[in-house]
PDB file of N, CA and C in Angstrom:
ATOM      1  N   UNK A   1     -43.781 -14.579   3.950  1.00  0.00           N
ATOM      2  CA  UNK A   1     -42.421 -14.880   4.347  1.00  0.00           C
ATOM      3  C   UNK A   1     -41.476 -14.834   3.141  1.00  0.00           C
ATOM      4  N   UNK A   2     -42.120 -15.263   1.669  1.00  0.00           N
ATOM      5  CA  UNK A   2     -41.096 -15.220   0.450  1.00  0.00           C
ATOM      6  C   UNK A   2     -40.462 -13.529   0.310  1.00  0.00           C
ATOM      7  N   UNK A   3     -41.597 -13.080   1.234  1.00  0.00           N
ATOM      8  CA  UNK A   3     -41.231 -11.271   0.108  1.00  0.00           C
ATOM      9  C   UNK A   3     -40.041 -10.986   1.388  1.00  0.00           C
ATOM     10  N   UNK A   4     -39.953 -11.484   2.723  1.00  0.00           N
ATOM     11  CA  UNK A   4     -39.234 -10.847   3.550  1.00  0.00           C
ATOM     12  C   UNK A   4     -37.640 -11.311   3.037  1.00  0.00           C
ATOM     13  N   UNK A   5     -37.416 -12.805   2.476  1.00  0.00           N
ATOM     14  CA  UNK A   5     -36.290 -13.113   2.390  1.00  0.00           C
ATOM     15  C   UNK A   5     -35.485 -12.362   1.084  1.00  0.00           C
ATOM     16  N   UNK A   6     -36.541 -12.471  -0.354  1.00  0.00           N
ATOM     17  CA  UNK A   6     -36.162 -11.446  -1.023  1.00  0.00           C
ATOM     18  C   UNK A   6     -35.870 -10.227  -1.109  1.00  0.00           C
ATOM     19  N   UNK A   7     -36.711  -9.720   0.302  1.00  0.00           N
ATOM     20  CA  UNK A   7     -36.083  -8.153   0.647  1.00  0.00           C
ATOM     21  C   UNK A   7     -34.508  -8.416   1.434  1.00  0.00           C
ATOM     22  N   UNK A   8     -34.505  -9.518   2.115  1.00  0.00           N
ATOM     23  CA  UNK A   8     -33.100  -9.221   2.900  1.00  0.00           C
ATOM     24  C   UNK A   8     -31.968  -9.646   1.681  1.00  0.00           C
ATOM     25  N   UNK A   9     -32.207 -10.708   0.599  1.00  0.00           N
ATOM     26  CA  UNK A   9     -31.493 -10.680  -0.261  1.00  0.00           C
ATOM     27  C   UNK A   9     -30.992 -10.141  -1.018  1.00  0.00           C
ATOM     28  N   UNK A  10     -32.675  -8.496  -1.387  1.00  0.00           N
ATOM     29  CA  UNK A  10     -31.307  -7.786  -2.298  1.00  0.00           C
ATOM     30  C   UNK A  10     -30.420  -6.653  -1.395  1.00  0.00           C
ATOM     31  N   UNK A  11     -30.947  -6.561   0.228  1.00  0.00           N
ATOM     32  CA  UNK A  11     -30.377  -5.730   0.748  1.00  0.00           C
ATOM     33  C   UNK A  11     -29.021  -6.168   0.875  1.00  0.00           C
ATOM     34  N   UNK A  12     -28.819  -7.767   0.801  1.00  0.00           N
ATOM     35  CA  UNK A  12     -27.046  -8.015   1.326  1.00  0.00           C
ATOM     36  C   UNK A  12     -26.591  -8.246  -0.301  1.00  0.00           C
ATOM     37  N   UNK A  13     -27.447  -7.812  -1.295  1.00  0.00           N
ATOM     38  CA  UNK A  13     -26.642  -7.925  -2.750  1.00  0.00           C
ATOM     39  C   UNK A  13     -26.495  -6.629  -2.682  1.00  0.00           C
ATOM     40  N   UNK A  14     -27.142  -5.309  -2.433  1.00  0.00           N
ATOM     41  CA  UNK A  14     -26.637  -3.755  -2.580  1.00  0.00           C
ATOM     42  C   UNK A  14     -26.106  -3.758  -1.683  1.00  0.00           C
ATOM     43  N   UNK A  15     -25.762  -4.301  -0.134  1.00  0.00           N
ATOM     44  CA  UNK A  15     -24.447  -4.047   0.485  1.00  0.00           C
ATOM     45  C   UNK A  15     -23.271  -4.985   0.146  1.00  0.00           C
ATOM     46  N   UNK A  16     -23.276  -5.715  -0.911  1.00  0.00           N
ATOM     47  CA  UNK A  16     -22.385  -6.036  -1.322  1.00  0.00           C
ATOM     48  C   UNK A  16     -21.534  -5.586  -2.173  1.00  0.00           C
ATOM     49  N   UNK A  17     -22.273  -4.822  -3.071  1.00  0.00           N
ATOM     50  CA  UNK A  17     -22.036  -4.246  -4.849  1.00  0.00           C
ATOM     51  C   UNK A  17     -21.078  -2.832  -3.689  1.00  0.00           C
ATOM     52  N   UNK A  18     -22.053  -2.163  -2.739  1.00  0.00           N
ATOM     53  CA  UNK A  18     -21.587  -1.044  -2.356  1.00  0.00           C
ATOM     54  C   UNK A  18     -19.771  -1.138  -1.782  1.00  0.00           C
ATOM     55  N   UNK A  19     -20.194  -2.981  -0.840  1.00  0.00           N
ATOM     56  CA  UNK A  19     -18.402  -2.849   0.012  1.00  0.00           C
ATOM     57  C   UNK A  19     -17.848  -3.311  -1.100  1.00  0.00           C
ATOM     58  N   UNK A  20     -17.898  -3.546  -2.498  1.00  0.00           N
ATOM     59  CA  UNK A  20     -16.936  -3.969  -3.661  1.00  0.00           C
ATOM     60  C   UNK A  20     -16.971  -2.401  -4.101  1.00  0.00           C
ATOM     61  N   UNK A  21     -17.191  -1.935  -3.943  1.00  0.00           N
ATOM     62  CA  UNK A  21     -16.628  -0.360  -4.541  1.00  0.00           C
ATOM     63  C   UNK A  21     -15.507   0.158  -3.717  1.00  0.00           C
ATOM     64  N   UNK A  22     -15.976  -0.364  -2.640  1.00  0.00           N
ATOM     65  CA  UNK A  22     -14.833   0.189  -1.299  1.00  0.00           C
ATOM     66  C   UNK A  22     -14.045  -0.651  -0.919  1.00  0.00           C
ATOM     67  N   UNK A  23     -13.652  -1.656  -1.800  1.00  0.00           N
ATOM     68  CA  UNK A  23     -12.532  -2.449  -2.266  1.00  0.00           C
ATOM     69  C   UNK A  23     -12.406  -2.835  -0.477  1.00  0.00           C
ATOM     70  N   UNK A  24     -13.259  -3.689   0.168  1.00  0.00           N
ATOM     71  CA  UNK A  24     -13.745  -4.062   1.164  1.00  0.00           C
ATOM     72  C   UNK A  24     -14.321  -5.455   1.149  1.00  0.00           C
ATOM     73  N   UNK A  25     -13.401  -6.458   0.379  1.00  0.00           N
ATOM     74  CA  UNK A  25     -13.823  -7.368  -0.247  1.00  0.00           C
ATOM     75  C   UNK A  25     -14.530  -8.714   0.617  1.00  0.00           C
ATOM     76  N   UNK A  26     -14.081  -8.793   1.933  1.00  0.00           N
ATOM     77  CA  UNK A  26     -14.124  -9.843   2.898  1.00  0.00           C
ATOM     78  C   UNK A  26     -15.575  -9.745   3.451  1.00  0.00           C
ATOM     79  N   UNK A  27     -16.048  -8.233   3.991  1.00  0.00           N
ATOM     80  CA  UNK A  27     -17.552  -8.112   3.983  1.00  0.00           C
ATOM     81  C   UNK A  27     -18.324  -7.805   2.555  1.00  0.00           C
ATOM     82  N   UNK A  28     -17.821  -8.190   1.414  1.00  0.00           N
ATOM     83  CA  UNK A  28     -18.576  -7.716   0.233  1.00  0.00           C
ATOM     84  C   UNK A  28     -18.688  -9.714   0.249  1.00  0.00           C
ATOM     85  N   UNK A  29     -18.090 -10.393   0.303  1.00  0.00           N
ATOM     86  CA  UNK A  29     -18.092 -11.707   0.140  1.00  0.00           C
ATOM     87  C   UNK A  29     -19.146 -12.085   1.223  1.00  0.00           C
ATOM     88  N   UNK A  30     -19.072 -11.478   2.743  1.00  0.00           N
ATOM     89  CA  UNK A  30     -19.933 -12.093   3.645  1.00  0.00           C
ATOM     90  C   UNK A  30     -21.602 -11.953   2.871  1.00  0.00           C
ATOM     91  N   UNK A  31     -21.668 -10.641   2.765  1.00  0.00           N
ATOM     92  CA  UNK A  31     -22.819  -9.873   2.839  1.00  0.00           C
ATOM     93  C   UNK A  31     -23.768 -10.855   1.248  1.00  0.00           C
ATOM     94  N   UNK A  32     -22.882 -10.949   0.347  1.00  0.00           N
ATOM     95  CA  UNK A  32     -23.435 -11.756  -1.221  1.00  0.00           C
ATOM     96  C   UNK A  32     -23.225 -12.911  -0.266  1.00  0.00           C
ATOM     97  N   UNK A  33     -22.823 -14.157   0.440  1.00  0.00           N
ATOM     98  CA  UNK A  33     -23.362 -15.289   0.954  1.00  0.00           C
ATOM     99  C   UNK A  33     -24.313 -14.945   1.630  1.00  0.00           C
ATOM    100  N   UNK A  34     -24.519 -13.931   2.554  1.00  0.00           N
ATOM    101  CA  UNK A  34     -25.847 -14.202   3.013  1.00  0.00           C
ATOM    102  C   UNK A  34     -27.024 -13.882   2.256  1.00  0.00           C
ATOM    103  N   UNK A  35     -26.898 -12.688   1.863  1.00  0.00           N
ATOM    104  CA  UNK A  35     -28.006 -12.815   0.307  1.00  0.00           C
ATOM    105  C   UNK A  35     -28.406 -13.675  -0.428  1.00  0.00           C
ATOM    106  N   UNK A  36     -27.480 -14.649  -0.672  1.00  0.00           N
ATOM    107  CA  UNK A  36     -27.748 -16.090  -1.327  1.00  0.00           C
ATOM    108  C   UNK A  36     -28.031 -17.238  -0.692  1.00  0.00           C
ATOM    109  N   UNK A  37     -27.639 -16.984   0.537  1.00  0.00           N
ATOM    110  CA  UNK A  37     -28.606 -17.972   1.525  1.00  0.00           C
ATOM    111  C   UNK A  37     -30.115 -17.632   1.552  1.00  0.00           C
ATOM    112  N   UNK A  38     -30.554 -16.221   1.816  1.00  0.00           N
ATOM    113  CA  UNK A  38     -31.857 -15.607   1.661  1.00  0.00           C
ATOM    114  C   UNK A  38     -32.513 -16.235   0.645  1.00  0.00           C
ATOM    115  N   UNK A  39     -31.615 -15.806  -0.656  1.00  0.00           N
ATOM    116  CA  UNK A  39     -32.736 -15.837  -1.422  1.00  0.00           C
ATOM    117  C   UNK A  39     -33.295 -17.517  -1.846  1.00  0.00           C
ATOM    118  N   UNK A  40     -32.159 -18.656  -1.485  1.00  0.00           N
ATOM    119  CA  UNK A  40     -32.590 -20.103  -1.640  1.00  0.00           C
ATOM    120  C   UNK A  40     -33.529 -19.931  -0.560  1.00  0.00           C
ATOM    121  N   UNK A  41     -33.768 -19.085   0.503  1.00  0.00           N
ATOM    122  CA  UNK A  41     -34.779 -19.701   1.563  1.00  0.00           C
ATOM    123  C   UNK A  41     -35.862 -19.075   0.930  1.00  0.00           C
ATOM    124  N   UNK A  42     -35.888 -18.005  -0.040  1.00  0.00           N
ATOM    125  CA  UNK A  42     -37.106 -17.629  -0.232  1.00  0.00           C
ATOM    126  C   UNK A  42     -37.471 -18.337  -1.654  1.00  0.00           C
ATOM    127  N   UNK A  43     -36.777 -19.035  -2.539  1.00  0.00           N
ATOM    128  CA  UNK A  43     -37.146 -20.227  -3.186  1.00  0.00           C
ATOM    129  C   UNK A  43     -37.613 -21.735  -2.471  1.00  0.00           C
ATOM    130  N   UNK A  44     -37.418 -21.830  -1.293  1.00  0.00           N
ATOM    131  CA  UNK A  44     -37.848 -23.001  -0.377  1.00  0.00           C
ATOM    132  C   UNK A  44     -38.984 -22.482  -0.501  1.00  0.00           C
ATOM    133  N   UNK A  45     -39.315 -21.170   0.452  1.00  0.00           N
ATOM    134  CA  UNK A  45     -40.754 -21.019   1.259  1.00  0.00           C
ATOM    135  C   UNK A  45     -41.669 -21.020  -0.011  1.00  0.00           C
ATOM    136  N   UNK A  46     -41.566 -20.500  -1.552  1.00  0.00           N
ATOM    137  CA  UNK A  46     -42.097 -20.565  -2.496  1.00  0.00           C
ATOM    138  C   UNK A  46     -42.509 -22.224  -2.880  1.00  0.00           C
ATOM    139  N   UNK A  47     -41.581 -22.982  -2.491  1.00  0.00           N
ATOM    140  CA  UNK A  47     -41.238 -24.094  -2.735  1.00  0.00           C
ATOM    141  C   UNK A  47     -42.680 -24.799  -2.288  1.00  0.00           C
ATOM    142  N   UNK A  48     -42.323 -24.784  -0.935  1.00  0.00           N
ATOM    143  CA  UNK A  48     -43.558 -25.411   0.032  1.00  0.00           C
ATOM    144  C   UNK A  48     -44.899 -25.292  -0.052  1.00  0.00           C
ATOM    145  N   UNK A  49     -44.990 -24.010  -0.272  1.00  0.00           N
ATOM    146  CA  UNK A  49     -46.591 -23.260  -0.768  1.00  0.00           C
ATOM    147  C   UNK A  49     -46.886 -24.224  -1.777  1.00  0.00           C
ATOM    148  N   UNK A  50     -46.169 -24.160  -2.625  1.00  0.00           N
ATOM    149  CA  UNK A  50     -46.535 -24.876  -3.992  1.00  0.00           C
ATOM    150  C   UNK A  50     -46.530 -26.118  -3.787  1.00  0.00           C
ATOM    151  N   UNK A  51     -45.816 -26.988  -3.578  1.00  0.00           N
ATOM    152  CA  UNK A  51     -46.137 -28.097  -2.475  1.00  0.00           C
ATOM    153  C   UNK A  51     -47.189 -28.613  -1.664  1.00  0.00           C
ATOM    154  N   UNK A  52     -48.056 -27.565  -1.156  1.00  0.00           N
ATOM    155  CA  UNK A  52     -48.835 -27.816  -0.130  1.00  0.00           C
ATOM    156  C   UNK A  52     -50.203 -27.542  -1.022  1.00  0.00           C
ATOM    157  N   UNK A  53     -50.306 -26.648  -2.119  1.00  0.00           N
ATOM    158  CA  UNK A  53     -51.617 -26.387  -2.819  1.00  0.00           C
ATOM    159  C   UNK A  53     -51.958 -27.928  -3.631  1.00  0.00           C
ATOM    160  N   UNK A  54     -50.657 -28.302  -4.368  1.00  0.00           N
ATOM    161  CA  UNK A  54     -50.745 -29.958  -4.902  1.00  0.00           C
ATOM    162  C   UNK A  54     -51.023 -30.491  -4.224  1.00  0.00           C
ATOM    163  N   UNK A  55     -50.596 -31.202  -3.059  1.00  0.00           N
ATOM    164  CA  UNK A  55     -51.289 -31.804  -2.182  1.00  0.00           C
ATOM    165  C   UNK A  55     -52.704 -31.202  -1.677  1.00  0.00           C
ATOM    166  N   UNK A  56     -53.209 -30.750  -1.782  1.00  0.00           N
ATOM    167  CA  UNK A  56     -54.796 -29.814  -1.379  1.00  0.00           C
ATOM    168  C   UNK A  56     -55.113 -30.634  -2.600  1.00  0.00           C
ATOM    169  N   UNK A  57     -54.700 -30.317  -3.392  1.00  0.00           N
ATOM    170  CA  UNK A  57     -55.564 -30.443  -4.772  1.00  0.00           C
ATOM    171  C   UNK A  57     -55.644 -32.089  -5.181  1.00  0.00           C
ATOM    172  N   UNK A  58     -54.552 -32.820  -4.815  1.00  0.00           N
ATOM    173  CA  UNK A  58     -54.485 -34.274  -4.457  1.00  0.00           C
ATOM    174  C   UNK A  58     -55.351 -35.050  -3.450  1.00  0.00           C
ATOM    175  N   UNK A  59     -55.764 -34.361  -2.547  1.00  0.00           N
ATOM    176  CA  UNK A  59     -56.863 -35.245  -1.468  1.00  0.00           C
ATOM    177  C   UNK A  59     -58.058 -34.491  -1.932  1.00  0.00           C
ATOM    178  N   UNK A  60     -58.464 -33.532  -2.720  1.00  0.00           N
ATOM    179  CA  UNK A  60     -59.798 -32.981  -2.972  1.00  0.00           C
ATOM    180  C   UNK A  60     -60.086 -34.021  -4.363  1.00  0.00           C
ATOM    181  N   UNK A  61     -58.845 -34.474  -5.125  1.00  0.00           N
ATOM    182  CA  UNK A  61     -59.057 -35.434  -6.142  1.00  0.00           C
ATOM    183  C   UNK A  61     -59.535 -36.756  -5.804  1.00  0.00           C
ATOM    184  N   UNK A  62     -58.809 -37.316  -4.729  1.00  0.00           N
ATOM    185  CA  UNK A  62     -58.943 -38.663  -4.225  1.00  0.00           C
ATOM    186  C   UNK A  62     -60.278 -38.486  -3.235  1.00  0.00           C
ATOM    187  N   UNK A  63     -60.907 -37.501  -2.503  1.00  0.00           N
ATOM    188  CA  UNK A  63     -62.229 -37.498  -1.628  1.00  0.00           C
ATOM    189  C   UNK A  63     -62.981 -37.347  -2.754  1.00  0.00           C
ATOM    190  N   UNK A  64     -63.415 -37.204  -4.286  1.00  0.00           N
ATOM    191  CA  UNK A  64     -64.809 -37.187  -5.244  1.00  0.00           C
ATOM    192  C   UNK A  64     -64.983 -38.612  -5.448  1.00  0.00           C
TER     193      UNK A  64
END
């Protein structure tokens, strides 16, 4: 799920860079917020994983 959000992130950062060439500024602004929403969700889902292996590794400590 991390690699899908980073793919939609840099797709709305190169359709952003592209509608700032075409001085199209209102969807160059939409398109970089949603990219940057993406890519915090794909720092969450990274987030959690990592999250969830500590805890693994926390009850395999506390069950010896």
């Amino acid at each position: 799920m991390k690699t899908f959000w980073i793919i939609v992130a840099a797709l709305c950062g190169a359709t952003a860079l592209v509608t700032t060439v075409q001085q199209n500024y209102e969807n160059a602004f939409l398109a970089a917020a949603i990219g940057a929403v993406a890519w915090f969700l794909s720092c969450r889902v990274q987030l959690r994983e990592k999250l969830r292996s500590m805890d693994d590794r926390d009850e395999e400590d506390t069950n010896l």
